[in-house]
C-alpha atoms as a PDB file:
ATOM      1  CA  UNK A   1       0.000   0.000   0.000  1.00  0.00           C
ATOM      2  CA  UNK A   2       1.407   3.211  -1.257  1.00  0.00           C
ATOM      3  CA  UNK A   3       1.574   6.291   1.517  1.00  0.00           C
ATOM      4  CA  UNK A   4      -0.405   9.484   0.905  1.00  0.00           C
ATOM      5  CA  UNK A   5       1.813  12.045  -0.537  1.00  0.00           C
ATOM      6  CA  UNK A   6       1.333  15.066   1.803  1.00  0.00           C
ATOM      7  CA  UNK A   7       1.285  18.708   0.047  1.00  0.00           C
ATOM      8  CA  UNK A   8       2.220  21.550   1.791  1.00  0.00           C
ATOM      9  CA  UNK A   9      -0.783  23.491   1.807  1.00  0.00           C
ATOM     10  CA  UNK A  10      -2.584  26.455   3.884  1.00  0.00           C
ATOM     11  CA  UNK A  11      -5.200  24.379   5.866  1.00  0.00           C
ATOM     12  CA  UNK A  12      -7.784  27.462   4.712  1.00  0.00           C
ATOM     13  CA  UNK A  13      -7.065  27.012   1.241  1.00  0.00           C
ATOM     14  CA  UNK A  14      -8.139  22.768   1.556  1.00  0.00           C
ATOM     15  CA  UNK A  15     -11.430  21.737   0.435  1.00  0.00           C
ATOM     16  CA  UNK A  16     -11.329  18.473   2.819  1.00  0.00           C
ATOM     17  CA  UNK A  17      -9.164  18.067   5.740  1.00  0.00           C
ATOM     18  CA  UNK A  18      -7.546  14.896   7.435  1.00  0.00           C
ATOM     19  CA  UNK A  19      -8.163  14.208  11.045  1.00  0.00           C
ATOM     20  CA  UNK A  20      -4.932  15.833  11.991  1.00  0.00           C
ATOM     21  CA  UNK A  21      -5.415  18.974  10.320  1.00  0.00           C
ATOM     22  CA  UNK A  22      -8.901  19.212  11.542  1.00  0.00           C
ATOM     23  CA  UNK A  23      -7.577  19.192  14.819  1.00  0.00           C
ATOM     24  CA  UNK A  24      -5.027  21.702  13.430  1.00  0.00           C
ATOM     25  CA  UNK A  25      -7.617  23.703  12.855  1.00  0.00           C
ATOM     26  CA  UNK A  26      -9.828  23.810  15.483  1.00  0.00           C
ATOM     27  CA  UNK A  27      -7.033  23.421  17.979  1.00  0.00           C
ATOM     28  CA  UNK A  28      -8.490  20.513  20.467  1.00  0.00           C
ATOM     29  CA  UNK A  29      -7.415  16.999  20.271  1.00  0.00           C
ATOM     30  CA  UNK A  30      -8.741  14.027  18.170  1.00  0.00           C
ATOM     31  CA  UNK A  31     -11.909  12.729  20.470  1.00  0.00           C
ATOM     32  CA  UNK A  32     -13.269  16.744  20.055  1.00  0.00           C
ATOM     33  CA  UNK A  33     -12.236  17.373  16.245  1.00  0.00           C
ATOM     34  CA  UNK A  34     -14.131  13.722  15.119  1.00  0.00           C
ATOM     35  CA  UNK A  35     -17.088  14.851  17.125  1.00  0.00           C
ATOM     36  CA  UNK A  36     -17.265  18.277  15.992  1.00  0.00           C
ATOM     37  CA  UNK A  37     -17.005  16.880  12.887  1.00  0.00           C
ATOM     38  CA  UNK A  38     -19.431  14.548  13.243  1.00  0.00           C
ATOM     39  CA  UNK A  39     -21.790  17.078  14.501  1.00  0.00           C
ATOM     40  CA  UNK A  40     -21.097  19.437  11.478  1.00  0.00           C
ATOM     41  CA  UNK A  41     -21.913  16.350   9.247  1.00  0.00           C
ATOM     42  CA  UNK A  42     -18.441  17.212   7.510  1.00  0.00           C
ATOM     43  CA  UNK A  43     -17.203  13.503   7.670  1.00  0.00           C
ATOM     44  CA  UNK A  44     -16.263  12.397   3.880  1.00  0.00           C
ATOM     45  CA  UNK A  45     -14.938   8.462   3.409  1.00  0.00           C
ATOM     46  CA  UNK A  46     -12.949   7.987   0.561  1.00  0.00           C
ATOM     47  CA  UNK A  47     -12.001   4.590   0.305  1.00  0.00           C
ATOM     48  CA  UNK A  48     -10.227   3.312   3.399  1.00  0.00           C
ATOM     49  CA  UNK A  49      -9.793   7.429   4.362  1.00  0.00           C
ATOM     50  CA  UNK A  50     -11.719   9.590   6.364  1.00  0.00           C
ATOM     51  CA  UNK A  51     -11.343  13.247   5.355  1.00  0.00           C
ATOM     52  CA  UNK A  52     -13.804  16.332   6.945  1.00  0.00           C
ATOM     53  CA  UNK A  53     -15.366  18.923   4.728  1.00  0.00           C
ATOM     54  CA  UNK A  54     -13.631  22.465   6.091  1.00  0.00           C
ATOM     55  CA  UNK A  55     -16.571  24.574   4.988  1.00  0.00           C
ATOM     56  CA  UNK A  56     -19.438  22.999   6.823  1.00  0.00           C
ATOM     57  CA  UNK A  57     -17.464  22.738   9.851  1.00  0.00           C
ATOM     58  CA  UNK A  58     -16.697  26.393   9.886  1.00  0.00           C
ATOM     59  CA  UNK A  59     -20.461  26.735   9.351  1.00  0.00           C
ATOM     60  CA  UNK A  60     -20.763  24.267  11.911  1.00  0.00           C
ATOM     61  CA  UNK A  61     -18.667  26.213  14.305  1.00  0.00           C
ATOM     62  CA  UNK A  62     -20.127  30.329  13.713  1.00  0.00           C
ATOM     63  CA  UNK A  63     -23.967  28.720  14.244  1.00  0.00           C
ATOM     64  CA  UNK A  64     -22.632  27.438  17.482  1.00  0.00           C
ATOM     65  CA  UNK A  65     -21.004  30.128  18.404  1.00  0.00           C
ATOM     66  CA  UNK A  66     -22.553  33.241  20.020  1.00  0.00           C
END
């Protein structure tokens, strides 16, 4: 199995985000991100990967936010 090739990228500039850059993002560790992410319904499979849609959970995030 190959590895993913990793491109250095501004996380805003990403369409979908891994789990680590999610966390990245939101700055909490993995048991918050996946359930924010879960939450936002951002979660994307592709394949064996599991990749979060950046948009809807910085939609996600201003709703919840006051």
């Amino acid at each position: 199995m190959r590895q993913t090739a990793k491109m250095e990228l501004d996380i805003s500039k990403k369409i979908l985000l891994d789990t680590k850059e999610l966390q990245a993002m939101l700055s909490c560790g993995r048991y918050t991100a996946v359930k924010i992410g879960t939450d936002a319904a951002s979660r994307v499979d592709v394949g064996n990967r599991v990749l979060w849609n950046r948009k809807k959970v910085e939609k996600y995030i201003g709703e919840i936010s006051l």
